[in-house]
PDB file of N, CA and C in Angstrom:
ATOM      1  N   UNK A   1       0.849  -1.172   0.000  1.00  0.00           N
ATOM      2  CA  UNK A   1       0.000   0.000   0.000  1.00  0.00           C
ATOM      3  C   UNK A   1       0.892   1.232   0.000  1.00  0.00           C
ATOM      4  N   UNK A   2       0.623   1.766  -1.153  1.00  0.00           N
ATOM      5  CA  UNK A   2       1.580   3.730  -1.295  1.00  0.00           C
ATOM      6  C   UNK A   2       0.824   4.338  -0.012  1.00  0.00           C
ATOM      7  N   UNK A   3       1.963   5.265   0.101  1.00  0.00           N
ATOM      8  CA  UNK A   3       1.427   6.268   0.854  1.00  0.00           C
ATOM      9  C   UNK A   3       0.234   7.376   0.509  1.00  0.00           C
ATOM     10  N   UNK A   4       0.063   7.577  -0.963  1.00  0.00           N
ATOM     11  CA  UNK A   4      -1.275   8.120  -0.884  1.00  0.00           C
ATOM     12  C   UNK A   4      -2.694   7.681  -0.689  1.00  0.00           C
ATOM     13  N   UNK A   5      -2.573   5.946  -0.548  1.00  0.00           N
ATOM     14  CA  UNK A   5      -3.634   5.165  -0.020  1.00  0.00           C
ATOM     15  C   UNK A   5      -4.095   5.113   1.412  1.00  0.00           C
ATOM     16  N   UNK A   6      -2.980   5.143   1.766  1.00  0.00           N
ATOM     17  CA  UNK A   6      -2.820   5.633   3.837  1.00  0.00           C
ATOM     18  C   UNK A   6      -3.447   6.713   3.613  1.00  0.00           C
ATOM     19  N   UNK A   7      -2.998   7.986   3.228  1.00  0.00           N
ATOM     20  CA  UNK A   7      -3.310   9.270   3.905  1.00  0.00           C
ATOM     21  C   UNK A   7      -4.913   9.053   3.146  1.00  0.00           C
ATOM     22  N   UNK A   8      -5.519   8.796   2.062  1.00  0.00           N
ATOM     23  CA  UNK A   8      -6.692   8.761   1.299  1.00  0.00           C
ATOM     24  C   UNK A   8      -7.872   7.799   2.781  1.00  0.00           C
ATOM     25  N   UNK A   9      -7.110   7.024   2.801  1.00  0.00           N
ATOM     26  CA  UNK A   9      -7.505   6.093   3.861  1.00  0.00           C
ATOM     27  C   UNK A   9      -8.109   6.571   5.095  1.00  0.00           C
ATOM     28  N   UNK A  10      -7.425   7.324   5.827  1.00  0.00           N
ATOM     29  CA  UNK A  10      -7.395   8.011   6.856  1.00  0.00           C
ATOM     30  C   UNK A  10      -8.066   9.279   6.594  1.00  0.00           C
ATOM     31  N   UNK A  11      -8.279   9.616   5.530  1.00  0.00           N
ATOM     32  CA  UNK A  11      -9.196  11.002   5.239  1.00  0.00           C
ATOM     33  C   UNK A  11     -10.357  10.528   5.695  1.00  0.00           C
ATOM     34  N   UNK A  12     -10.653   9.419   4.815  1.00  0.00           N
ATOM     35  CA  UNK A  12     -12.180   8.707   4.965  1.00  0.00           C
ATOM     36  C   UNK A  12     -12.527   8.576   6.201  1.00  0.00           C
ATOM     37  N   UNK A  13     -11.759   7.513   7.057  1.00  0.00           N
ATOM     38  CA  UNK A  13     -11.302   7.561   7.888  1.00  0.00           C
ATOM     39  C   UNK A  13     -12.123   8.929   9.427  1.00  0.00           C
ATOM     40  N   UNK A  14     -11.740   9.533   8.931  1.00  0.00           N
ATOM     41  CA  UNK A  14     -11.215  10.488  10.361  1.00  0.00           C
ATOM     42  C   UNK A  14     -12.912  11.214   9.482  1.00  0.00           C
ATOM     43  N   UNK A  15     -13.506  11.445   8.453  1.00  0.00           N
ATOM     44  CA  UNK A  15     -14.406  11.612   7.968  1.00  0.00           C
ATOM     45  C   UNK A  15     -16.080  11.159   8.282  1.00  0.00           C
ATOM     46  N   UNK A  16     -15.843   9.264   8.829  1.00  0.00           N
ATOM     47  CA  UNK A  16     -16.792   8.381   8.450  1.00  0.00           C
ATOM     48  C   UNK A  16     -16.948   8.778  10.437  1.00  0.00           C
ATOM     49  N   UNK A  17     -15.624   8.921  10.972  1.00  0.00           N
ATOM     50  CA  UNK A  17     -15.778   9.023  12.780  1.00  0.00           C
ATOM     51  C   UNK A  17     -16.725  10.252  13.103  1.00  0.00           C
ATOM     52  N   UNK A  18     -15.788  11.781  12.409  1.00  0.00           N
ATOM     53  CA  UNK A  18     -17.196  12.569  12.836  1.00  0.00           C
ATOM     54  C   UNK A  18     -18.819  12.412  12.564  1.00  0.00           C
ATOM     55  N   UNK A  19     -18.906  11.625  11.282  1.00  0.00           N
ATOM     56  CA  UNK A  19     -20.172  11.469  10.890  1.00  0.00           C
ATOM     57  C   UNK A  19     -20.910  10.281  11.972  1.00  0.00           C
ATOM     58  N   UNK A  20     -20.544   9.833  12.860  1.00  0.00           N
ATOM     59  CA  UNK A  20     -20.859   9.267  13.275  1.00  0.00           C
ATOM     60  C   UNK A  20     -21.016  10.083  14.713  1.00  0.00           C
ATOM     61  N   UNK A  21     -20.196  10.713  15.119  1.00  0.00           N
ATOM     62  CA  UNK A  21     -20.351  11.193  15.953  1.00  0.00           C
ATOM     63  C   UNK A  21     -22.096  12.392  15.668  1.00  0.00           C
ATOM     64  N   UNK A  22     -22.094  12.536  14.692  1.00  0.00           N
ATOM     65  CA  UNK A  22     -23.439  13.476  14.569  1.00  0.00           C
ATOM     66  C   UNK A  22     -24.962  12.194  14.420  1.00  0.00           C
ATOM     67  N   UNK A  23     -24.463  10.760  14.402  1.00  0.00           N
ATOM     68  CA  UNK A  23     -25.691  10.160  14.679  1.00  0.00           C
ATOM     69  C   UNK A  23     -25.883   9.546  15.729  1.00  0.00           C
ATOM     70  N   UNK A  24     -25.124   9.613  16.609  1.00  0.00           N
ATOM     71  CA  UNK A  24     -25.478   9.712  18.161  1.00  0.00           C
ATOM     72  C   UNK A  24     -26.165  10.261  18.761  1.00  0.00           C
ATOM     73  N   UNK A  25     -27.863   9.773  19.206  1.00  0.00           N
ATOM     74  CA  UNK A  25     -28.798  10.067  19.784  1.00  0.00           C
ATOM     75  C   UNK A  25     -28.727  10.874  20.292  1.00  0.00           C
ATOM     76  N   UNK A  26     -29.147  12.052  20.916  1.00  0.00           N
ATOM     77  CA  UNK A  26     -28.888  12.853  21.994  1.00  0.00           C
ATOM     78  C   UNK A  26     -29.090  12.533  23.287  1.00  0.00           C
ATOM     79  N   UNK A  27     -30.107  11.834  23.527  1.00  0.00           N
ATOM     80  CA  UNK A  27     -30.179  11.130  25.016  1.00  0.00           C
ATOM     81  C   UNK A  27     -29.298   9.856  25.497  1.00  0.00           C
ATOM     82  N   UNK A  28     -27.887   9.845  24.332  1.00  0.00           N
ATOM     83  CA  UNK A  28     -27.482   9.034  24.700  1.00  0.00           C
ATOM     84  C   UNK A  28     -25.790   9.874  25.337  1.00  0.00           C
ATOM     85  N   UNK A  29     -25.960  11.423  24.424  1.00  0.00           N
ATOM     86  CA  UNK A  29     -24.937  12.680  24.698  1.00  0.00           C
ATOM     87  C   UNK A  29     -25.297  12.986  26.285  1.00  0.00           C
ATOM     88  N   UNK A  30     -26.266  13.305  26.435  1.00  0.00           N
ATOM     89  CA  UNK A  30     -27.298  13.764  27.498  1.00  0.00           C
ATOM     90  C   UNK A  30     -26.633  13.015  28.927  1.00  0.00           C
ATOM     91  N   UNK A  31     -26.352  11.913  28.907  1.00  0.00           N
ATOM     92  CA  UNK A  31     -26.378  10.978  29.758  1.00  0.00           C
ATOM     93  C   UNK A  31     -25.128  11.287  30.836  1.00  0.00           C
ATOM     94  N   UNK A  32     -25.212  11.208  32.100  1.00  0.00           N
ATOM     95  CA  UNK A  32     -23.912  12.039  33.163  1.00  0.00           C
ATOM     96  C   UNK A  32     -22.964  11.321  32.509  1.00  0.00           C
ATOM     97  N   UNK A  33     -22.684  10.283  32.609  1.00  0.00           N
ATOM     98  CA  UNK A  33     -21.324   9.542  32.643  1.00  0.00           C
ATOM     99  C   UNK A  33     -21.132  10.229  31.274  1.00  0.00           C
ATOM    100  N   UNK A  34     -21.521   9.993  29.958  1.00  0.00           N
ATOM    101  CA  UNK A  34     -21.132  10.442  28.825  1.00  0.00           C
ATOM    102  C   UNK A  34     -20.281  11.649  28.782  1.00  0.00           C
ATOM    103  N   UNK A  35     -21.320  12.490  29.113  1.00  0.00           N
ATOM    104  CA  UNK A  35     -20.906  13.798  29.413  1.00  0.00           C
ATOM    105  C   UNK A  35     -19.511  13.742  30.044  1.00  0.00           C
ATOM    106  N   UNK A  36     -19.543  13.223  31.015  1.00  0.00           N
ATOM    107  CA  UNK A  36     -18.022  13.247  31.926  1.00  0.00           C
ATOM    108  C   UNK A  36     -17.080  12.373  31.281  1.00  0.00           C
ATOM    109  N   UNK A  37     -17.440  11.728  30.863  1.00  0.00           N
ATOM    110  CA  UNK A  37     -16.322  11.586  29.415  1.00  0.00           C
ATOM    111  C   UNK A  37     -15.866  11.824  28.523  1.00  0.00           C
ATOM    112  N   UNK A  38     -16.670  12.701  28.125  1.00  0.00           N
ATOM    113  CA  UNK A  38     -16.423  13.525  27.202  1.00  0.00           C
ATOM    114  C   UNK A  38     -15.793  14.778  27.629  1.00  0.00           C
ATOM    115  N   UNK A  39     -15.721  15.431  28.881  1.00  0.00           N
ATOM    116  CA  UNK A  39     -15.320  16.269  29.514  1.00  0.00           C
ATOM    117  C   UNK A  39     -13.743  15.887  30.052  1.00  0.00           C
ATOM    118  N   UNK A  40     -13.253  14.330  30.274  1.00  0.00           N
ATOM    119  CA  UNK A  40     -12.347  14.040  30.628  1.00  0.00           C
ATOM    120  C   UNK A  40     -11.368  13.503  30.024  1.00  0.00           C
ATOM    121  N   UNK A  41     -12.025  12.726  28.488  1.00  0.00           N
ATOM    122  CA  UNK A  41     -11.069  12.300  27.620  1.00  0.00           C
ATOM    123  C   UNK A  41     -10.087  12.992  27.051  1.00  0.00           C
ATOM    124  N   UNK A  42     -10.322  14.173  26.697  1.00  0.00           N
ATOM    125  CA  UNK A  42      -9.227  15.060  26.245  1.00  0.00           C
ATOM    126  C   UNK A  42      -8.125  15.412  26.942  1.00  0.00           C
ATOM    127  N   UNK A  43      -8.397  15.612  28.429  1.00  0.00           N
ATOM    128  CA  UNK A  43      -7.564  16.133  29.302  1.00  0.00           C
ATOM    129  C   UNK A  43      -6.388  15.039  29.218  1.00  0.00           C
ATOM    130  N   UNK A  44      -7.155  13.714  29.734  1.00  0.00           N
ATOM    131  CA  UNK A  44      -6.451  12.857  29.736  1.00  0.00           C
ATOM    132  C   UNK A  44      -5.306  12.075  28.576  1.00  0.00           C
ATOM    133  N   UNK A  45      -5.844  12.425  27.180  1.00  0.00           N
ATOM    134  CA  UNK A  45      -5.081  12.205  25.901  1.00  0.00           C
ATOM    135  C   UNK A  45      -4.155  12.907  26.002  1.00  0.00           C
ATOM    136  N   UNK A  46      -4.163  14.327  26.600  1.00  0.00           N
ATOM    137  CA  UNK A  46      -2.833  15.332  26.398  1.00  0.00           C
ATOM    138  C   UNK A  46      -2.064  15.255  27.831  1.00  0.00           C
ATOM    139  N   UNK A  47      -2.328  14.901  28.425  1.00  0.00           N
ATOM    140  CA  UNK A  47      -1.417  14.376  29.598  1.00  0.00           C
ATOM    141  C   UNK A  47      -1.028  13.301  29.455  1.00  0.00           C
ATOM    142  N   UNK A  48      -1.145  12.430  28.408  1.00  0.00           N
ATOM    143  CA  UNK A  48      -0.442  11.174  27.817  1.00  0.00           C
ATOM    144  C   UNK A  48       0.613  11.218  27.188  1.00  0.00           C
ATOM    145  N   UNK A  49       0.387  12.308  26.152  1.00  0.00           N
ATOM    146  CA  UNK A  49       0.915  12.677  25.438  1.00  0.00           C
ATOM    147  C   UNK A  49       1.811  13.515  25.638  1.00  0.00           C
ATOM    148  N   UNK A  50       1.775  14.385  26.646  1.00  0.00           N
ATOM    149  CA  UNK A  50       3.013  15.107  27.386  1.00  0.00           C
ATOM    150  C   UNK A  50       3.871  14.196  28.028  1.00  0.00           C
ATOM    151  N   UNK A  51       3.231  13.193  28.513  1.00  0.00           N
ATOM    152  CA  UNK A  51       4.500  12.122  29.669  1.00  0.00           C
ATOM    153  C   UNK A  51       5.384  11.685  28.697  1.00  0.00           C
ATOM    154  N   UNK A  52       4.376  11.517  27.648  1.00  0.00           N
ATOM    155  CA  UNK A  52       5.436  10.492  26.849  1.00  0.00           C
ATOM    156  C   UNK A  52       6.552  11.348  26.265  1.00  0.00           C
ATOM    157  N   UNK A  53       6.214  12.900  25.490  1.00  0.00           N
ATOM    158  CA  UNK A  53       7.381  13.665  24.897  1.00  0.00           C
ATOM    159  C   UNK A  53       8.027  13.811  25.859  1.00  0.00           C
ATOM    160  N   UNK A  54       7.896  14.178  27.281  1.00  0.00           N
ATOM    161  CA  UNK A  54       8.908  14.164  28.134  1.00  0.00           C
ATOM    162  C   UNK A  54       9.807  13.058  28.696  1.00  0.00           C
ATOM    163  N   UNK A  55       9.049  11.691  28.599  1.00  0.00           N
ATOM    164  CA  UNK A  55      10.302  10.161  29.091  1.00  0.00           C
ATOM    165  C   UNK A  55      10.828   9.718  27.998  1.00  0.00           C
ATOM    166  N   UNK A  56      10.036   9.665  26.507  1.00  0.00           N
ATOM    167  CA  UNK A  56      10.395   8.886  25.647  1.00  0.00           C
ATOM    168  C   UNK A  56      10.998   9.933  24.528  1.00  0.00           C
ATOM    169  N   UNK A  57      12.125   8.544  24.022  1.00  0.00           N
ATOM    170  CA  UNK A  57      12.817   9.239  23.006  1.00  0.00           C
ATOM    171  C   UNK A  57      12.717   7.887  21.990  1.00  0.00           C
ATOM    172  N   UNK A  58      11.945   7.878  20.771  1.00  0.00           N
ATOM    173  CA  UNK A  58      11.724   6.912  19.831  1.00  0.00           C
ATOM    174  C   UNK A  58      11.140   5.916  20.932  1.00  0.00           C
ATOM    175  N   UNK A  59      11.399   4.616  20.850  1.00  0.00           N
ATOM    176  CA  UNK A  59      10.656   3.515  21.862  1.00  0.00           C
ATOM    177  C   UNK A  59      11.349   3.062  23.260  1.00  0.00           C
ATOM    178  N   UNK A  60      12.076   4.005  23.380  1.00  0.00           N
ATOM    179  CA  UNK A  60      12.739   3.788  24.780  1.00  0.00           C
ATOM    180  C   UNK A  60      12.821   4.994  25.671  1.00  0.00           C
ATOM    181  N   UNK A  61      12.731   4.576  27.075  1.00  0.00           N
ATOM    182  CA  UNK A  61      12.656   5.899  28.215  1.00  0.00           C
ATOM    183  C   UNK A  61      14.055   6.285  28.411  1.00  0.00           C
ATOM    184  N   UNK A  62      14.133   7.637  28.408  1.00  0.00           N
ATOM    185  CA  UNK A  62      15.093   8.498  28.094  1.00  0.00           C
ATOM    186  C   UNK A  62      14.562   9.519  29.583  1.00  0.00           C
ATOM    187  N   UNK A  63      15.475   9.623  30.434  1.00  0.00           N
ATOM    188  CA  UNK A  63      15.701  10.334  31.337  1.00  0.00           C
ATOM    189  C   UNK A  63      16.649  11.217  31.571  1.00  0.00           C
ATOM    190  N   UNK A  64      15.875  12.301  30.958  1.00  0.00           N
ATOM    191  CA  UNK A  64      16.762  13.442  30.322  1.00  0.00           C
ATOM    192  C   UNK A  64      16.819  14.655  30.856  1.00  0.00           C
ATOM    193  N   UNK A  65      17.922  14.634  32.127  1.00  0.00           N
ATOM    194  CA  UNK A  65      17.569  16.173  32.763  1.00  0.00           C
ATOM    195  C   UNK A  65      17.187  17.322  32.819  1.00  0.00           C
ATOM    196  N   UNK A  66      17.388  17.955  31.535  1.00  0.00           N
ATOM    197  CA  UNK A  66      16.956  19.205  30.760  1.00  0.00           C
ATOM    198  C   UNK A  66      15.406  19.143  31.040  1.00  0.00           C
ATOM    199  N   UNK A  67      15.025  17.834  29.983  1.00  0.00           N
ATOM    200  CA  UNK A  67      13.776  17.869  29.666  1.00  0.00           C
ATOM    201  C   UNK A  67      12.718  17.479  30.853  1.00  0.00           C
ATOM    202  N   UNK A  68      13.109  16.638  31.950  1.00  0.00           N
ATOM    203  CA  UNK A  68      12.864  16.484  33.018  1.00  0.00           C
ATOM    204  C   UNK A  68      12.476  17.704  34.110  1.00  0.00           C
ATOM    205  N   UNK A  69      13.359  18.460  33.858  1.00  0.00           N
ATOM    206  CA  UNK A  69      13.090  19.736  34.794  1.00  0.00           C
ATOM    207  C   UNK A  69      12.173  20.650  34.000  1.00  0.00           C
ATOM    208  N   UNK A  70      12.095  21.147  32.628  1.00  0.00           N
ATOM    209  CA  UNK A  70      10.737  21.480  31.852  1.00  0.00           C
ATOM    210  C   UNK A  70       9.388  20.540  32.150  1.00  0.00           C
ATOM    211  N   UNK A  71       9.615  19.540  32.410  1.00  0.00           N
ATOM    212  CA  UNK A  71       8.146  19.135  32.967  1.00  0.00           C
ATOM    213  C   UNK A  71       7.940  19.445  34.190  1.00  0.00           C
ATOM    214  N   UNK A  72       8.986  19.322  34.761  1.00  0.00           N
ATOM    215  CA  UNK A  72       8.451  19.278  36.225  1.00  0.00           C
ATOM    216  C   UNK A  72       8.340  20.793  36.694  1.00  0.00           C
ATOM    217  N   UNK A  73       8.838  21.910  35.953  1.00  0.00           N
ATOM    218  CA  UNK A  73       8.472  23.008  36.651  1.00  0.00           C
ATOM    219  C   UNK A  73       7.301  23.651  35.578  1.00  0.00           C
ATOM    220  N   UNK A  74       6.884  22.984  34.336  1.00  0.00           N
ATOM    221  CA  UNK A  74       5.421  22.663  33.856  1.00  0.00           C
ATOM    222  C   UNK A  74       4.372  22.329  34.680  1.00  0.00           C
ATOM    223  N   UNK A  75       4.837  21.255  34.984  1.00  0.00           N
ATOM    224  CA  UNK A  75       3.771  20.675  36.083  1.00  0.00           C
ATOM    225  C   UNK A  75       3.155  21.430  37.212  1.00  0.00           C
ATOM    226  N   UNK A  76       4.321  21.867  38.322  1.00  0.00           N
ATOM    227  CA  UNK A  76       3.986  23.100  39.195  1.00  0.00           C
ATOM    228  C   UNK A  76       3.411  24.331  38.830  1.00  0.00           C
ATOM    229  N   UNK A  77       3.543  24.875  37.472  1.00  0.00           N
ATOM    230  CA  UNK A  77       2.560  26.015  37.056  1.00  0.00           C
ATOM    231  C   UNK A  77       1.482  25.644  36.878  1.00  0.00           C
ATOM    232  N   UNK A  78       1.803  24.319  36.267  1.00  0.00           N
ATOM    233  CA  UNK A  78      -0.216  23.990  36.350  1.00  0.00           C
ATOM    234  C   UNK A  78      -0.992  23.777  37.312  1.00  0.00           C
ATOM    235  N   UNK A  79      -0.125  23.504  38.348  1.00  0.00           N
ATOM    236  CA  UNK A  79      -0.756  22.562  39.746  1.00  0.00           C
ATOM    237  C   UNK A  79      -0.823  24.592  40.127  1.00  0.00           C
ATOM    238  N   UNK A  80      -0.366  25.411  40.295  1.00  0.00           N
ATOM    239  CA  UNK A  80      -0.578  26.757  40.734  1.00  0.00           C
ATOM    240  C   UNK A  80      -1.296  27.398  39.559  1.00  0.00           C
ATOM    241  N   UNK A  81      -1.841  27.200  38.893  1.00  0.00           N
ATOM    242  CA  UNK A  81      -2.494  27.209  37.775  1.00  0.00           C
ATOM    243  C   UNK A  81      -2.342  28.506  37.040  1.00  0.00           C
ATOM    244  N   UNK A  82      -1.174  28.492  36.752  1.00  0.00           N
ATOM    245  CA  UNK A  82      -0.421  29.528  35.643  1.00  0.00           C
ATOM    246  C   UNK A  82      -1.707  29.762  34.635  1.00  0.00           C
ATOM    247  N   UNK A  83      -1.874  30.391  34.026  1.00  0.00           N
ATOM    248  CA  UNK A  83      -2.099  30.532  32.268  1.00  0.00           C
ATOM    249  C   UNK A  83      -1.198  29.652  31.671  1.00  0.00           C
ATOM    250  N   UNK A  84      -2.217  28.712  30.627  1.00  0.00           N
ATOM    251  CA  UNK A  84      -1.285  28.348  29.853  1.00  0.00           C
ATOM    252  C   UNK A  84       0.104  28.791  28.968  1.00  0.00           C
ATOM    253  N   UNK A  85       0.046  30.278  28.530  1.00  0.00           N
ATOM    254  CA  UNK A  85       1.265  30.694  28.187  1.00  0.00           C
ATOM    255  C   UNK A  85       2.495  30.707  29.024  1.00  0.00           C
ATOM    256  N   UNK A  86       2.236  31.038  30.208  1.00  0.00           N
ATOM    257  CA  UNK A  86       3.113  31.132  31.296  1.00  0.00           C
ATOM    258  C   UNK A  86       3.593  29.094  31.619  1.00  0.00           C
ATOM    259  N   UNK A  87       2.374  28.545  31.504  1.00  0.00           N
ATOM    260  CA  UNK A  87       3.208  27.378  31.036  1.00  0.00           C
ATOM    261  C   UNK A  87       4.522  26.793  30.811  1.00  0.00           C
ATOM    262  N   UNK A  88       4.108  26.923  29.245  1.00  0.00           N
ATOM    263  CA  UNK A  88       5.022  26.650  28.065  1.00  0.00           C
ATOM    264  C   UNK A  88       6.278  27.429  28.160  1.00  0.00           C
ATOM    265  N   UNK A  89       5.848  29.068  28.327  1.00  0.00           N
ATOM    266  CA  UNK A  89       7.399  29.512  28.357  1.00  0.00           C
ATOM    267  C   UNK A  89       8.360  29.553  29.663  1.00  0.00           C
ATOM    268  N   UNK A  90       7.823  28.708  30.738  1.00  0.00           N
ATOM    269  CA  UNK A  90       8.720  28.700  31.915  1.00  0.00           C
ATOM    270  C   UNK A  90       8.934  27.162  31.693  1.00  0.00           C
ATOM    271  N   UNK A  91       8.484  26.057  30.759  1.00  0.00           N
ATOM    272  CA  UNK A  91       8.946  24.796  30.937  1.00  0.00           C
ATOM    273  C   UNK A  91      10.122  25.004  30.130  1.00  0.00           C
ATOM    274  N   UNK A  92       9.910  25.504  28.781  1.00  0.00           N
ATOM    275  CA  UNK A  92      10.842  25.971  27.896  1.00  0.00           C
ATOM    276  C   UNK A  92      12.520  26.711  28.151  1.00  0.00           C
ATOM    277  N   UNK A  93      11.908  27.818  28.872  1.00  0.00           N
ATOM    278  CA  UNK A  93      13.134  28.428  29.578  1.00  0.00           C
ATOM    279  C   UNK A  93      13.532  27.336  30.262  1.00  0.00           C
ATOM    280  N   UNK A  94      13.309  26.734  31.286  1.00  0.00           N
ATOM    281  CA  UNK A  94      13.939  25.981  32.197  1.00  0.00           C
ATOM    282  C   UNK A  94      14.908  24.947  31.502  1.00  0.00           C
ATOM    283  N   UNK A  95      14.043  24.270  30.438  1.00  0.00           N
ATOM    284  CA  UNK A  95      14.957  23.276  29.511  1.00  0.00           C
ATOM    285  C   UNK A  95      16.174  24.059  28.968  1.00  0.00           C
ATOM    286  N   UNK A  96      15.890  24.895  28.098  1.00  0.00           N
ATOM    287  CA  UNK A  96      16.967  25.757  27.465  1.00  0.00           C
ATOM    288  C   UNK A  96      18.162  25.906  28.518  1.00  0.00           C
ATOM    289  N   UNK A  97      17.622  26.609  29.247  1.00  0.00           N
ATOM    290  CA  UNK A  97      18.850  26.848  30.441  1.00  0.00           C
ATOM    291  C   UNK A  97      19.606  26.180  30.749  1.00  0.00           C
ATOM    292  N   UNK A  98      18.870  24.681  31.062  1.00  0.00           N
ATOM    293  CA  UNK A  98      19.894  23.233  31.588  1.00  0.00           C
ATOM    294  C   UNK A  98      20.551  23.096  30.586  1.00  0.00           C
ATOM    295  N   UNK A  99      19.883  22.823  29.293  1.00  0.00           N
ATOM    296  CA  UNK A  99      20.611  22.685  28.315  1.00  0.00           C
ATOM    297  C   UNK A  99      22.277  23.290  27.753  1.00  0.00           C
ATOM    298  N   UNK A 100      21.639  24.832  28.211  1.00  0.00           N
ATOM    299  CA  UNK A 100      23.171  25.179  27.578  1.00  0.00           C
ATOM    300  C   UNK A 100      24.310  25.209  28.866  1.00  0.00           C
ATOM    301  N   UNK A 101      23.581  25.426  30.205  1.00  0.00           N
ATOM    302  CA  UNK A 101      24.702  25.011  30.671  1.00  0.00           C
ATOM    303  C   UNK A 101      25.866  24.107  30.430  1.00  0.00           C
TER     304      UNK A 101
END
């Protein structure tokens, strides 16, 4: 399979999911738990997805001081609940810094 069959694939794909998502009953949207899943799945995908850019490097855990201390003083702005901009550019700085030391 070429690669313009993948990406053609995955158009459809990522196409046939929202459409589906619009024939989902509403009393089935409606429903608490739904709702709170829907309220929680996201959070939870990008906090996945942050652990992992921060331990992993290709398929192995990489414990990488720089990048280690950008999460972790990430983490504490969020837990003090920075603005997200204030975020990013104090995990950033922090990495940079270790870095060029």
């Amino acid at each position: 399979m070429n690669l313009w069959a993948l990406v053609i694939a995955t158009i459809v794909g990522c196409y046939l999911l929202k459409l589906a998502g619009y024939l989902v009953p509403a009393r089935v949207l409606d429903h608490p738990r739904t709702r709170r899943l829907v309220e929680l799945l996201p959070v939870a995908l990008l906090a996945a997805l942050v652990v992992v850019e921060a331990l992993a490097n290709g398929r192995h855990l990489e414990f990488n001081g720089p990048r280690l201390a950008g999460f972790a003083v990430g983490a504490v702005a969020v837990w003090r609940r920075a603005p997200f901009l204030v975020v990013v550019v104090a995990a950033a700085v922090t990495a940079a810094l270790l870095r060029l030391a």
